[in-house]
Protein backbone atom coordinates (compact mmCIF):
# COMPACT_ATOMS: atom_id res chain seq x y z
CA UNK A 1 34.74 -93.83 -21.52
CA UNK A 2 33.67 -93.68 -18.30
CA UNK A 3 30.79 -90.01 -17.67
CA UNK A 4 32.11 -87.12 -16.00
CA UNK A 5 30.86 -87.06 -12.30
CA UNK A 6 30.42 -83.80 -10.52
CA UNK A 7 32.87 -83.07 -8.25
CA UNK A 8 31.02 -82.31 -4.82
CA UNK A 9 32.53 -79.05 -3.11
CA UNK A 10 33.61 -79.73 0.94
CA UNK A 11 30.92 -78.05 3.75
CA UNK A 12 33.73 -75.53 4.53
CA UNK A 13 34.84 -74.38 0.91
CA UNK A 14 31.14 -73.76 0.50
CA UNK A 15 30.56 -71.49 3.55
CA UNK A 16 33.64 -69.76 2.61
CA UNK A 17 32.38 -69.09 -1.42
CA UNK A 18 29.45 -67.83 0.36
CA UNK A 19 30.91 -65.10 2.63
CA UNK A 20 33.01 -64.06 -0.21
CA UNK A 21 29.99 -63.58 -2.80
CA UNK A 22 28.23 -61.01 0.44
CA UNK A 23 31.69 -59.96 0.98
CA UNK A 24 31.71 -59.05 -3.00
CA UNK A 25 28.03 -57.41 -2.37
CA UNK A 26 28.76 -55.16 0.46
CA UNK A 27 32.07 -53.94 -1.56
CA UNK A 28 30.08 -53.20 -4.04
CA UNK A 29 27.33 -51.35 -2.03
CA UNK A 30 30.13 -49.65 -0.28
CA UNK A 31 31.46 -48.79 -3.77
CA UNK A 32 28.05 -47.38 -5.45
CA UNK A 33 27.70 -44.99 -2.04
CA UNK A 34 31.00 -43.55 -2.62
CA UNK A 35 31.11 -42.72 -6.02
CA UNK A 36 27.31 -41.28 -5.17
CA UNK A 37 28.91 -39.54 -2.30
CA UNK A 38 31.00 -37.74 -4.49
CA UNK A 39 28.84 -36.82 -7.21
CA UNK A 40 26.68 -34.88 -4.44
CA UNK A 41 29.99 -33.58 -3.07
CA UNK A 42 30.28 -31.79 -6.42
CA UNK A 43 26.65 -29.73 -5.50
CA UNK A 44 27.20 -29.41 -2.27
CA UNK A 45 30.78 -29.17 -1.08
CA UNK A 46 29.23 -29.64 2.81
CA UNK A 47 27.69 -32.31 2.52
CA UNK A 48 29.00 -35.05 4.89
CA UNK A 49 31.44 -38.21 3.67
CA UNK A 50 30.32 -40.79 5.81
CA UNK A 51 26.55 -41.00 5.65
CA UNK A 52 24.47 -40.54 9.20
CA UNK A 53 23.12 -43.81 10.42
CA UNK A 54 19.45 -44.11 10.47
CA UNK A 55 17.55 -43.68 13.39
CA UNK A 56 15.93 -46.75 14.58
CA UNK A 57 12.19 -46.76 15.69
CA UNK A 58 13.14 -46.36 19.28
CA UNK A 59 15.61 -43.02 18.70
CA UNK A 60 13.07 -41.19 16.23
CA UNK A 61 11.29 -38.51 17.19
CA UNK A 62 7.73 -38.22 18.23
CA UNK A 63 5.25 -37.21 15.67
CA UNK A 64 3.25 -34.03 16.68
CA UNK A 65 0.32 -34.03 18.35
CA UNK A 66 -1.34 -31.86 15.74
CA UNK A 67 -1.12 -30.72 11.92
CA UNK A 68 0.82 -27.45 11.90
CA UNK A 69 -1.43 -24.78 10.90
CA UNK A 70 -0.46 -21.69 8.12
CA UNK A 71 -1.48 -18.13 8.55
CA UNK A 72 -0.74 -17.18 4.82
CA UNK A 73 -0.26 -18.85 1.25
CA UNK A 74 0.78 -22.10 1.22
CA UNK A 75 3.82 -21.41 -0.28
CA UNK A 76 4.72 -19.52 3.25
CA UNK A 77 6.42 -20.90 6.50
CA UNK A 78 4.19 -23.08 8.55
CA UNK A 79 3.23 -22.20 11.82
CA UNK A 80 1.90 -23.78 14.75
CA UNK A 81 -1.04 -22.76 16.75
CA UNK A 82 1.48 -22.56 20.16
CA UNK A 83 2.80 -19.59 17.65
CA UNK A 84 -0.35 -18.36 16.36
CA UNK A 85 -1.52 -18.09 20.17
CA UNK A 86 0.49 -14.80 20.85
CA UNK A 87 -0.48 -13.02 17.88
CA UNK A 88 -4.49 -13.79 18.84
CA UNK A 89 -4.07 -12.35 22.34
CA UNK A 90 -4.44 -8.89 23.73
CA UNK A 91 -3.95 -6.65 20.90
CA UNK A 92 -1.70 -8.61 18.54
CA UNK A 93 -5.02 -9.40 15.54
CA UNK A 94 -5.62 -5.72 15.46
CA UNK A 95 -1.57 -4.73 15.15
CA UNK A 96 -1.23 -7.46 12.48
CA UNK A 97 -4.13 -6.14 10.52
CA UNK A 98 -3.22 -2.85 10.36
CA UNK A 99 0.58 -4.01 9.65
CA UNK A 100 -1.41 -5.49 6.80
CA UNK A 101 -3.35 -2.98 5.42
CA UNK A 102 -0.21 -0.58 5.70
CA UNK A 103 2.10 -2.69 3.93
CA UNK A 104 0.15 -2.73 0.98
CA UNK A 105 1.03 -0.45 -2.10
CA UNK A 106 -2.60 0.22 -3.18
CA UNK A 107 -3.36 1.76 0.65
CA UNK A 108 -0.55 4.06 -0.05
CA UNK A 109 -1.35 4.70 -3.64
CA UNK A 110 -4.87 6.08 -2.45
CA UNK A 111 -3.34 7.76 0.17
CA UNK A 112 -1.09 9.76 -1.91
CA UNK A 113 -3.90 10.22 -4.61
CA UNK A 114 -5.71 11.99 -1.47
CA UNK A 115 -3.32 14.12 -0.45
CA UNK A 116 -2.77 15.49 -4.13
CA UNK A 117 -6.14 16.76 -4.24
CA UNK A 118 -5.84 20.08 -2.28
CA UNK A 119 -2.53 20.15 -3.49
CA UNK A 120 -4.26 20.40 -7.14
CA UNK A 121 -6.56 22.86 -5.55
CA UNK A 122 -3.73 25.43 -4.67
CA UNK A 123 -1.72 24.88 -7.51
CA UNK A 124 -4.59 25.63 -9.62
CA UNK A 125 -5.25 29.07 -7.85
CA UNK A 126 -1.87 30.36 -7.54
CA UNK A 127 -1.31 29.58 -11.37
CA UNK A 128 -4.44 31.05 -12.23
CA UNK A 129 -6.12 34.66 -12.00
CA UNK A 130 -8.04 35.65 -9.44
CA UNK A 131 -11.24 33.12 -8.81
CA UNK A 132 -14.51 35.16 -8.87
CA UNK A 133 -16.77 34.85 -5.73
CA UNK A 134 -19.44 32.40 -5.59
CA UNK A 135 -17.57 30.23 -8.63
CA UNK A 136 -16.37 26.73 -7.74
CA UNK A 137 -16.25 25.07 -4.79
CA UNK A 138 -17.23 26.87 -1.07
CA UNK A 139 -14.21 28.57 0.36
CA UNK A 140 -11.95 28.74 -3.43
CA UNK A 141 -12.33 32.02 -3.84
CA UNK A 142 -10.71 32.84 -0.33
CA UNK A 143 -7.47 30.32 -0.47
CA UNK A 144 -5.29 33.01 -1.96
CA UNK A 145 -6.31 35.09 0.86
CA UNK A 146 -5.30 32.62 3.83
CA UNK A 147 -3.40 29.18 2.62
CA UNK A 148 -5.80 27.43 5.84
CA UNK A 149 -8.73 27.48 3.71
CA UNK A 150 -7.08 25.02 1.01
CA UNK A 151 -7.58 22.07 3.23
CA UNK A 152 -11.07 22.94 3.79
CA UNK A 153 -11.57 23.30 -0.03
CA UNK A 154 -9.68 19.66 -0.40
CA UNK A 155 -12.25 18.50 1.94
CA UNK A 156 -14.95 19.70 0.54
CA UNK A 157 -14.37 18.41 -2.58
CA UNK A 158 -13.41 14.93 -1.47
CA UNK A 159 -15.81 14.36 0.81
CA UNK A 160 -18.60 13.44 -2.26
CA UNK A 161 -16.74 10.72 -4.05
CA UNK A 162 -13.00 10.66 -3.51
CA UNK A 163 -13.01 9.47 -0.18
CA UNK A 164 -15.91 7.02 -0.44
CA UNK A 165 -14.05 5.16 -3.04
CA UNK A 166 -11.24 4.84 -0.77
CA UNK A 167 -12.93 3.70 2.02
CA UNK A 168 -15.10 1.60 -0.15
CA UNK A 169 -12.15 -0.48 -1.57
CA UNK A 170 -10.92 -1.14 1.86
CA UNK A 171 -14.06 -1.93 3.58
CA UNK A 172 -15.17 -4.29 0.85
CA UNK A 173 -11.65 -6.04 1.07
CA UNK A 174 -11.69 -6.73 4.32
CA UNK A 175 -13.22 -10.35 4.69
CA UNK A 176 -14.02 -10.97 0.86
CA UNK A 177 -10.57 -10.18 -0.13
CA UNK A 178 -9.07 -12.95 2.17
CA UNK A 179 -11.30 -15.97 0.73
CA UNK A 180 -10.36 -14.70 -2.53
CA UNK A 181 -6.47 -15.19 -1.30
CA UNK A 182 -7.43 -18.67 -0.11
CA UNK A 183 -6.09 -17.03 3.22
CA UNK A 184 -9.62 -16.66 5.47
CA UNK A 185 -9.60 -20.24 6.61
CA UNK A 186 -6.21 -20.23 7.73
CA UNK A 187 -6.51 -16.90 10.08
CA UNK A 188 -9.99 -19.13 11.25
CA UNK A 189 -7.80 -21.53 12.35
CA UNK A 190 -6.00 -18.90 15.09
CA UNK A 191 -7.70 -19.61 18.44
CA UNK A 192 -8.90 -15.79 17.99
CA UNK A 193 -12.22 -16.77 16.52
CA UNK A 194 -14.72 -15.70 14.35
CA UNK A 195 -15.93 -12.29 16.12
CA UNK A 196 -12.51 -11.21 17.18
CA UNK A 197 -11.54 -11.04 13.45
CA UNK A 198 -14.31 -9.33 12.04
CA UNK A 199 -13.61 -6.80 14.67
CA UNK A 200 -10.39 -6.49 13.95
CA UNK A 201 -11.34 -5.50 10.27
CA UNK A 202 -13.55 -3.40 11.01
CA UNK A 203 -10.89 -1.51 13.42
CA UNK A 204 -8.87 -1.49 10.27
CA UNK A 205 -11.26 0.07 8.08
CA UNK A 206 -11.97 2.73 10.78
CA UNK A 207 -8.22 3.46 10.96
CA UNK A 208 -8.12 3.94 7.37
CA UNK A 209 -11.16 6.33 7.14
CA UNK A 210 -9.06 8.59 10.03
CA UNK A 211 -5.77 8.31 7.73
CA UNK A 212 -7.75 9.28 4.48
CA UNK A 213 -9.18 12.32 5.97
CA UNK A 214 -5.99 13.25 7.53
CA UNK A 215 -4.11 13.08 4.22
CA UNK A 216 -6.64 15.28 2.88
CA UNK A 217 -6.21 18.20 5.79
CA UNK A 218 -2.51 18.03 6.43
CA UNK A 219 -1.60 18.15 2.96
CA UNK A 220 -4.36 20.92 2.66
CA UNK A 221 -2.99 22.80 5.52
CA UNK A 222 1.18 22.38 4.36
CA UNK A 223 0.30 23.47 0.82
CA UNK A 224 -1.11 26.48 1.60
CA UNK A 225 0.98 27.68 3.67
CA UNK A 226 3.77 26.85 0.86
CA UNK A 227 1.94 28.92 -1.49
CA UNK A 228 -0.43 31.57 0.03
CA UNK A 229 -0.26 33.66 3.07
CA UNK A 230 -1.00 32.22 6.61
CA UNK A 231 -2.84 34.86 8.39
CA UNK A 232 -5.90 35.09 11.28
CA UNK A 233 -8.49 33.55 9.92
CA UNK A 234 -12.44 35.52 9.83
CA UNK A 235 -15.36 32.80 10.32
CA UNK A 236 -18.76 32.03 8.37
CA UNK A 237 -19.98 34.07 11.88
CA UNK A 238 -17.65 37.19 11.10
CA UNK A 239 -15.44 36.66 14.01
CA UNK A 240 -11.54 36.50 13.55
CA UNK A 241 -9.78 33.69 15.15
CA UNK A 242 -5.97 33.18 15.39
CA UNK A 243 -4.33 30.29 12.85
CA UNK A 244 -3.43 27.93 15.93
CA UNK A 245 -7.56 28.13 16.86
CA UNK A 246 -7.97 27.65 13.35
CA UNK A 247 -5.61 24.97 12.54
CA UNK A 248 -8.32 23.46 15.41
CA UNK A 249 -10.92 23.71 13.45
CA UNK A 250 -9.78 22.05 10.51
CA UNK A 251 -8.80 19.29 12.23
CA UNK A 252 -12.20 19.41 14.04
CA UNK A 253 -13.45 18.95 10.61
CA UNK A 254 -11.41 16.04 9.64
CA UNK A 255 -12.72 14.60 12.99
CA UNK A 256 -16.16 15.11 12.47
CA UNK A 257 -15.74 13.50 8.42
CA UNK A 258 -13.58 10.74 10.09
CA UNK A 259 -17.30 9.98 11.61
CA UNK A 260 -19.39 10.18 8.87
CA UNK A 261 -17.26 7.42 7.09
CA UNK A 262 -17.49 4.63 9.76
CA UNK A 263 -21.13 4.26 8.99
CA UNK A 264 -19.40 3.17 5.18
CA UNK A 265 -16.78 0.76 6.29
CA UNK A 266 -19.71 -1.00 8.18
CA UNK A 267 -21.52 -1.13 5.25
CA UNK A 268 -18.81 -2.69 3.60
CA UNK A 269 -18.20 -4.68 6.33
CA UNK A 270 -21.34 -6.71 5.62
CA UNK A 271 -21.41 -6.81 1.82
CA UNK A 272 -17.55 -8.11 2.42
CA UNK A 273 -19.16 -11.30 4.35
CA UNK A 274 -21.96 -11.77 1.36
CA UNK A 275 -19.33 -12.91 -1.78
CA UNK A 276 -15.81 -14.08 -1.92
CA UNK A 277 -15.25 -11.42 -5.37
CA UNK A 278 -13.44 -8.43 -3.35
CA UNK A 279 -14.23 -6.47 -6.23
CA UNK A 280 -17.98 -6.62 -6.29
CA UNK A 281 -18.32 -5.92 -2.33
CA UNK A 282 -16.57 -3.05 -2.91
CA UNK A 283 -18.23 -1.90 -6.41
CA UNK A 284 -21.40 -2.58 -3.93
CA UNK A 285 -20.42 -0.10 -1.32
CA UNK A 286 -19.61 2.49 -3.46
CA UNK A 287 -22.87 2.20 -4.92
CA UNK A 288 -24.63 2.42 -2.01
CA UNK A 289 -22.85 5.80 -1.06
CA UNK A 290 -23.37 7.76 -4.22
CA UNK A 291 -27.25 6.19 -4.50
CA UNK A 292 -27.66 7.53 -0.73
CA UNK A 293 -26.57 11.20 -2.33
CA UNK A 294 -28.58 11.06 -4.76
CA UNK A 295 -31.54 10.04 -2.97
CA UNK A 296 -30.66 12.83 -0.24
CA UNK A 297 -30.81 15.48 -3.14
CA UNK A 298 -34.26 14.76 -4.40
CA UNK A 299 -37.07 16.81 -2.51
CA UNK A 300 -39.67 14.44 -2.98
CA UNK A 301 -37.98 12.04 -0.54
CA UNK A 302 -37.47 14.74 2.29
CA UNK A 303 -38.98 12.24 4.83
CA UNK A 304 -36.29 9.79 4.06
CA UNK A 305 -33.72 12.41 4.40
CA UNK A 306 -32.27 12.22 7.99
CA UNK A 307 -31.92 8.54 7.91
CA UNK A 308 -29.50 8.37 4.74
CA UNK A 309 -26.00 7.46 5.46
CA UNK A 310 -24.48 10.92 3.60
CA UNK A 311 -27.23 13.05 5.12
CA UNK A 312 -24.73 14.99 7.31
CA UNK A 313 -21.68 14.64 5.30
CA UNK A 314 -21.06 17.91 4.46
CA UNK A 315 -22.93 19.34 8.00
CA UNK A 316 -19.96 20.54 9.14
CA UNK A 317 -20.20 24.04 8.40
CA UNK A 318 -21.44 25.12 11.97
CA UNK A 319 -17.38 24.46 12.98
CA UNK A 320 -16.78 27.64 11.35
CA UNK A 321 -18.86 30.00 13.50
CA UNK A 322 -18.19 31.60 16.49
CA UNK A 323 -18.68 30.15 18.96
CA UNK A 324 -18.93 26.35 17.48
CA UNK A 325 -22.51 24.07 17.22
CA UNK A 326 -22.06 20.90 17.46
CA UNK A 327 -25.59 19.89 17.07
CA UNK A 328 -24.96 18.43 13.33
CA UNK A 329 -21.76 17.04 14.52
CA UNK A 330 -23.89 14.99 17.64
CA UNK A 331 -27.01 13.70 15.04
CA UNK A 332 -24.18 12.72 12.41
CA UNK A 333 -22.41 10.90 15.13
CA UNK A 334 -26.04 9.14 16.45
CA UNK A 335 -26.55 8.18 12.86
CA UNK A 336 -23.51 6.43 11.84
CA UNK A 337 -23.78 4.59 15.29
CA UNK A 338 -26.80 3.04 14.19
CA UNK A 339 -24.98 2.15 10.81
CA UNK A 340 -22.18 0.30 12.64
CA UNK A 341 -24.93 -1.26 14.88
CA UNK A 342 -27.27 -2.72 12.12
CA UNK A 343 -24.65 -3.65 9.54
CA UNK A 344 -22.22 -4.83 12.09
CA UNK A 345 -25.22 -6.93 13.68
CA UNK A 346 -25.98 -8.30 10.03
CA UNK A 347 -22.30 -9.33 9.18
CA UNK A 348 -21.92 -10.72 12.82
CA UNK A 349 -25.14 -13.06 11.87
CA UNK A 350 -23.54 -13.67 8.29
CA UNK A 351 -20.01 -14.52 9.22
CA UNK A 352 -20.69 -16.35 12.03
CA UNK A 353 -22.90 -18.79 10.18
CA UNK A 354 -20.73 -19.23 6.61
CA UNK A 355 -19.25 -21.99 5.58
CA UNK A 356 -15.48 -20.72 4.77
CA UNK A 357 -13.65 -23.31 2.22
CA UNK A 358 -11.19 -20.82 1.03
């Protein structure tokens, strides 16, 4: 029996097997991205049913020159410095720090825990019988007379530790609270530089002390005259002064506080630039303003006295005399500027030399 010879296939038939078989492939390619097609369709109803062609090397877009750059998180938009530029220039740091600062909840919480102290004051004295002289704080024993004197009580009694802690959280936040975000070495990367932030939180602090203060006295001044008579009111001198002269003075007094707290938020300033733990720069400032009271209290270290940052705090008495000294109000001022200078000088020095990796 004669063996089975393979049959050889013609050149042509060949070709044509061959065209069919990639004809079969691309059918099937064609096949698979439909039926992929349309189980995307069914998550996106928009999505397109022809699929864009790919770019080729020569239609592509150029890569950026440069990494875009993030002011925030990194779970936030990125941003490039051509948009960071703006925002460095002129006064756009300082708006975007206080925009900051004022958009948080614990600012406002402290705020409002403020200006419910002389509203505790007043409510305390109108529910209560009359407060005998020389008991409590200076000037309680007069707010049922004239409502005014309530926000110089509410003063008074903030001054020691209420507003320090306030102004000690913030100022201690300022730098040390952005490398515990993670967030300091992308506002380093802003073309506004190292010295143009730090002044820009310091300007932020210093806007807080004057909005503390002011919470205290306007809420001082509106409670009072809810609850107690608004009348002319007679001076530590004796004199007798009309309210609108007297509304004056209170906020005179707010002004000259507002002062004795920027010698603080420098102070915090610098023990912000020493740790990346907000918490313990502004445990640390605290504790520097109650030890400088206590220090200022003990006799023994009368020499000492006039150079202690809460020397002058409550110097502000000679505003209520007729007329007004403003002799504590110029040596409290003198003092806190050399605060600002020294601790400002020392967290220039510190900030400007750190190594930021967060």
């Amino acid at each position: 029996m004669p063996s089975a010879r393979k049959r050889s296939l013609p050149p042509w038939w060949a070709a044509e097997s061959g065209c069919a078989a990639s004809s079969w492939r691309a059918a099937r390619w064609r096949n698979a991205s439909w039926h992929s097609r349309e189980r995307g369709s069914k998550l996106s109803s928009d999505a397109p049913l022809n699929p864009a062609p790919r770019a080729s090397a020569r239609q592509r877009p150029p890569r950026a020159q440069s990494a875009p750059v993030t002011s925030g998180p990194l779970n936030s938009a990125p941003l490039t410095r051509a948009q960071l530029a703006p925002a460095a220039k002129g006064g756009g740091l300082f708006l975007s720090e206080l925009s900051v600062l004022y958009r948080r909840r614990r600012t406002w919480a402290m705020l409002v825990a403020l200006a419910g102290i002389p509203v505790l004051i007043a409510l305390a004295v109108r529910l209560t019988s009359r407060v005998p002289s020389g008991r409590g704080p200076a000037f309680l024993d007069r707010i049922a007379e004239n409502g005014l004197f309530a926000a110089v009580t509410g003063l008074l009694v903030s001054i020691p530790l209420f507003l320090p802690l306030t102004v000690g959280v913030v100022a201690g936040d300022t730098i040390a609270g952005e490398a515990g975000l993670g967030t300091l070495k992308y506002l380093l990367a802003a073309p506004a530089g190292r010295v143009r932030l730090l002044l820009a939180k310091y300007v932020g602090a210093a806007v807080f002390c004057l909005s503390a203060v002011l919470a205290v006295a306007l809420s001082g001044m509106a409670i009072g005259a809810l609850l107690f008579p608004v009348r002319p009111v007679t001076l530590l001198s004796g004199d007798t002064v009309s309210v609108g002269e007297a509304m004056v003075r209170v906020l005179l007094i707010a002004g000259y506080i507002t002062v004795s707290l920027l010698g603080m938020a420098a102070v915090g300033l610098f023990l912000s630039t020493l740790t990346d733990v907000p918490v313990g720069a502004m445990a640390a400032t605290i504790v520097v303003a109650i030890v400088s009271q206590v220090l200022d209290n003990l006799p023994q270290l009368e020499w000492l006295h006039p150079w202690l940052l809460s020397h002058y705090w409550l110097g502000f008495a000679d505003l209520l005399r007729q007329p007004p000294s403003f002799d504590n109000f110029a040596s409290n001022a003198w003092l806190q500027l050399g605060y600002i200078a020294v601790f400002g000088a020392l967290a220039y020095g510190r900030f400007t030399t750190k190594d930021v990796l967060s």
